[in-house]
C-alpha atoms as a PDB file:
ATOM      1  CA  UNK A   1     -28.117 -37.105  20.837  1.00  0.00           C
ATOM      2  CA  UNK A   2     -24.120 -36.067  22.115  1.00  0.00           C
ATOM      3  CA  UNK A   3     -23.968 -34.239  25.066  1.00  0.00           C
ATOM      4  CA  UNK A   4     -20.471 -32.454  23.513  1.00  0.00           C
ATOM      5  CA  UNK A   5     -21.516 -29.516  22.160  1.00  0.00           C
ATOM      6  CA  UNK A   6     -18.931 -29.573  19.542  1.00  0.00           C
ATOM      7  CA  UNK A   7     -19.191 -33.525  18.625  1.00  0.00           C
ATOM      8  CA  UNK A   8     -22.736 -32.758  18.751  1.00  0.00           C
ATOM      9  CA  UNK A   9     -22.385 -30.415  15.966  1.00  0.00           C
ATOM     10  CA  UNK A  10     -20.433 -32.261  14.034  1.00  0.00           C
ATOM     11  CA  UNK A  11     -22.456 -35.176  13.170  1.00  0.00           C
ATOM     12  CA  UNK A  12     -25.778 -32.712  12.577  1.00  0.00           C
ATOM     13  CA  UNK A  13     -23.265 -30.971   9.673  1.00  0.00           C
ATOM     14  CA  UNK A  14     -22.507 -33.969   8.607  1.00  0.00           C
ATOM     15  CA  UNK A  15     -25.964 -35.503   8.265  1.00  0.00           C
ATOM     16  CA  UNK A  16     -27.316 -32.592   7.108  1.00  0.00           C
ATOM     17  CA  UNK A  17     -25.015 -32.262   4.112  1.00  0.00           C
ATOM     18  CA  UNK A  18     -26.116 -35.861   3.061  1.00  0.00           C
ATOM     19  CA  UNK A  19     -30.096 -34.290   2.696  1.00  0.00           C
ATOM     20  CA  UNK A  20     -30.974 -35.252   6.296  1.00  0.00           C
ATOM     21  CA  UNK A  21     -33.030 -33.136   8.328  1.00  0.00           C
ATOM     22  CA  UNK A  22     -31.434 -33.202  11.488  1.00  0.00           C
ATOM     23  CA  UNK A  23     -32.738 -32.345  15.110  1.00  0.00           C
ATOM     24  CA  UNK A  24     -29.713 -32.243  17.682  1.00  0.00           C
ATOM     25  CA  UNK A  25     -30.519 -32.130  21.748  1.00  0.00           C
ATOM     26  CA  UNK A  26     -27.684 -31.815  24.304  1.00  0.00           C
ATOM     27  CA  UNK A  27     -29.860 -34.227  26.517  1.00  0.00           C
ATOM     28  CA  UNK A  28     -32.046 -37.251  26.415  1.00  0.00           C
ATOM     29  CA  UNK A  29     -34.459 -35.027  28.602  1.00  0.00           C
ATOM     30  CA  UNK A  30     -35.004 -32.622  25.801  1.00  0.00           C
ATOM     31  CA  UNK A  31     -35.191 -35.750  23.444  1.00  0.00           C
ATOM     32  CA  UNK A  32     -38.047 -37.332  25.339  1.00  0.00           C
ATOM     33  CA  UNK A  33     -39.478 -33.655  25.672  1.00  0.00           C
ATOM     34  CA  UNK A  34     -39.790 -33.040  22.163  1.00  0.00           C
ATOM     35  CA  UNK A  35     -43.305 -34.218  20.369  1.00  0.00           C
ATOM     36  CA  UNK A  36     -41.400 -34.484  16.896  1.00  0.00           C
ATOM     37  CA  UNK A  37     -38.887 -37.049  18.739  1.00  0.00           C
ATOM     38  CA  UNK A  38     -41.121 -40.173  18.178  1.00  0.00           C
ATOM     39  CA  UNK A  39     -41.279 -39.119  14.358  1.00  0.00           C
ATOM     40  CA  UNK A  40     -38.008 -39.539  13.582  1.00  0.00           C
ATOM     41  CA  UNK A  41     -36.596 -41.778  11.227  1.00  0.00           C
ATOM     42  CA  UNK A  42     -33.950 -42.614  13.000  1.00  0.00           C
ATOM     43  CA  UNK A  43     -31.630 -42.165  16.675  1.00  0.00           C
ATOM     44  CA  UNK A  44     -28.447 -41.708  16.856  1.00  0.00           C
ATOM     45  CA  UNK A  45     -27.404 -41.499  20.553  1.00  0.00           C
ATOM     46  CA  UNK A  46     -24.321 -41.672  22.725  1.00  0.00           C
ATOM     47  CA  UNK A  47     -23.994 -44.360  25.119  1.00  0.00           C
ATOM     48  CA  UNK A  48     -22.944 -42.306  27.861  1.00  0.00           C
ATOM     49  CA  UNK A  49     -24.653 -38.460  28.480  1.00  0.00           C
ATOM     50  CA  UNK A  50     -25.303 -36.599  31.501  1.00  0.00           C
ATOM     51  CA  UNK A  51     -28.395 -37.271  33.534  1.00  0.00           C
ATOM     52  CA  UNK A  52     -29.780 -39.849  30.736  1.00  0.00           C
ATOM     53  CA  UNK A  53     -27.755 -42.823  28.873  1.00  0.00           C
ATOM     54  CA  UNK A  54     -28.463 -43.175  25.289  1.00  0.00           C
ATOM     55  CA  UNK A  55     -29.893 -46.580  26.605  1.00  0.00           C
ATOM     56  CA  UNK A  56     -32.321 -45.268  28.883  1.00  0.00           C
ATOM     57  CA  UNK A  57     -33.185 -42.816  25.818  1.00  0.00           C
ATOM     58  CA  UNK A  58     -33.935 -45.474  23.835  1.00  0.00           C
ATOM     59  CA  UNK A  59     -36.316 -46.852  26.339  1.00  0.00           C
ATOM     60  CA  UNK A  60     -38.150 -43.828  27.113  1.00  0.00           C
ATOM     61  CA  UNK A  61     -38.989 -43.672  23.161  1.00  0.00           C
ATOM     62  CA  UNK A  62     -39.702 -47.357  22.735  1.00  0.00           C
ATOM     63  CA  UNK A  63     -42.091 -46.678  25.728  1.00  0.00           C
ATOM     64  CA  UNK A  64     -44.029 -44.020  23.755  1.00  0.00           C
ATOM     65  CA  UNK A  65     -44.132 -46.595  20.641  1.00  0.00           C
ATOM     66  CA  UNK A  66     -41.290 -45.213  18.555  1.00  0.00           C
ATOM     67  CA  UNK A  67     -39.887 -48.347  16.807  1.00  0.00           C
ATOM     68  CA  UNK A  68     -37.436 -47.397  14.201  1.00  0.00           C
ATOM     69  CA  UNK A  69     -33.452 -47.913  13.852  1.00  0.00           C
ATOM     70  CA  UNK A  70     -31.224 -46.623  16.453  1.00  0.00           C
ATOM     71  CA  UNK A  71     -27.540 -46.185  16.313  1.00  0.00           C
ATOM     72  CA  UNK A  72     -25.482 -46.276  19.326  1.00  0.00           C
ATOM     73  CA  UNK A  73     -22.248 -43.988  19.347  1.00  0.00           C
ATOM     74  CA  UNK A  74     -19.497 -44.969  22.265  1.00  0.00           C
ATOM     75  CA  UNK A  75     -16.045 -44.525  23.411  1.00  0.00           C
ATOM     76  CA  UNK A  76     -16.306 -47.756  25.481  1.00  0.00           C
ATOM     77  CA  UNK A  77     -15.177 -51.118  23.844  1.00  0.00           C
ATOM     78  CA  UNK A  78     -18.378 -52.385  21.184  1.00  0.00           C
ATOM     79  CA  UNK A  79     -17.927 -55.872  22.600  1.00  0.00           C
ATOM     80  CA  UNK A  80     -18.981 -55.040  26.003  1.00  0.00           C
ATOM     81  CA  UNK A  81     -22.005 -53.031  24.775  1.00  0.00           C
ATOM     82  CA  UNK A  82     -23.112 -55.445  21.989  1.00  0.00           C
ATOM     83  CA  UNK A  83     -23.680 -58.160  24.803  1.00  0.00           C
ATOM     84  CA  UNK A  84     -25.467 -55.884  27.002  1.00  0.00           C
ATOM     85  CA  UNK A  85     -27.263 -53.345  24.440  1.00  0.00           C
ATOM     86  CA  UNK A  86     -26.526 -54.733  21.342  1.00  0.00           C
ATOM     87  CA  UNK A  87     -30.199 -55.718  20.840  1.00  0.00           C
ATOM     88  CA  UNK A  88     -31.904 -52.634  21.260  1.00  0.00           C
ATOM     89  CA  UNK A  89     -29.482 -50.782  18.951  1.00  0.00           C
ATOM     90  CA  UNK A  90     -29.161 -51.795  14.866  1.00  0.00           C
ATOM     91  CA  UNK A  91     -25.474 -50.072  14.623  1.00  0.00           C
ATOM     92  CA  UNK A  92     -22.806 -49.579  17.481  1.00  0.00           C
ATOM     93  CA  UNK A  93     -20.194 -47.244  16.226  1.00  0.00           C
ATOM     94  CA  UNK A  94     -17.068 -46.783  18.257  1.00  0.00           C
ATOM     95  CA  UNK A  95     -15.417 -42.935  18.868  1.00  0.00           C
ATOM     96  CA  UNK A  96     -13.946 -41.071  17.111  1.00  0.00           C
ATOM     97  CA  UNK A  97     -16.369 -41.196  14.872  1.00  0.00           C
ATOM     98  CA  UNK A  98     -15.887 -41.534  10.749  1.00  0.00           C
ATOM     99  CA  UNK A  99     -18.032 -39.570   9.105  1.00  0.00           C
ATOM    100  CA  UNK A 100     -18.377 -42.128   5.909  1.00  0.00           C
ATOM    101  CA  UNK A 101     -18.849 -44.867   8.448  1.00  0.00           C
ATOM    102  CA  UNK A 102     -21.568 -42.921   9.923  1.00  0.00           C
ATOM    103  CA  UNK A 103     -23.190 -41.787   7.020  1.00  0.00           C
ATOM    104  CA  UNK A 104     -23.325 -45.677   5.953  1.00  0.00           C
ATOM    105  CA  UNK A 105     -24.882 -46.718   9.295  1.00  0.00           C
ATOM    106  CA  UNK A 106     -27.895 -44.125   8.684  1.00  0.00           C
ATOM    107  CA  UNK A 107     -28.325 -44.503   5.301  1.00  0.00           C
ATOM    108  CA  UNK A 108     -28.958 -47.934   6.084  1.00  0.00           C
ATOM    109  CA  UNK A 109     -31.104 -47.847   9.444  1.00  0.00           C
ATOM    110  CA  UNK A 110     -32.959 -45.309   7.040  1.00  0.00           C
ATOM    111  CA  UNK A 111     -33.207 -47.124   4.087  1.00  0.00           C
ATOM    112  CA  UNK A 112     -31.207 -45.049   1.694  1.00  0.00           C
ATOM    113  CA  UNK A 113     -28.018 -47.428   1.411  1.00  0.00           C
END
């Protein structure tokens, strides 16, 4: 979940070439809206989107009884988040993003690492 279009894209390519099967959404909204979003294996969601933080995201799925790893992405300083949100979420990865740094965080939230 990015609301960039372009970052967005990015980390679906790069999931996708590690054998993950990857649904993107350029809101929480369309998250939420989706019946296949409480059967993923995994969220990875920015902190800050329009209309819906990756937060209240979160929420909306834990709400619905989806309980599996998320991973929060931010441009904001990690040590403010992980005392605020740093329970909810397994990973908090700061931007810009590496991609190997990434692909470690979901391989483990998913079990592959």
């Amino acid at each position: 979940m990015e609301d960039d279009s372009a970052v967005r894209r990015s980390i679906q390519l790069i999931l996708q070439a590690r054998g993950y099967d990857v649904r993107a959404f350029s809101s929480g909204a369309l998250a939420l809206a989706d019946p296949a979003s409480v059967s993923a294996a995994c969220l990875v969601t920015d902190y800050r989107m329009a209309g819906m933080s990756g937060l209240d995201l979160l929420r909306g799925l834990r709400a619905v009884g989806w309980r599996r790893p998320a991973i929060l992405i931010t441009a904001h300083r990690s040590d403010y988040i992980e005392k605020s949100e740093g329970v909810l979420f397994d990973e908090i990865l700061e931007k810009p993003l590496l991609d190997r740094r990434l692909c470690a965080c979901v391989d483990r939230a998913t079990g592959r690492a």
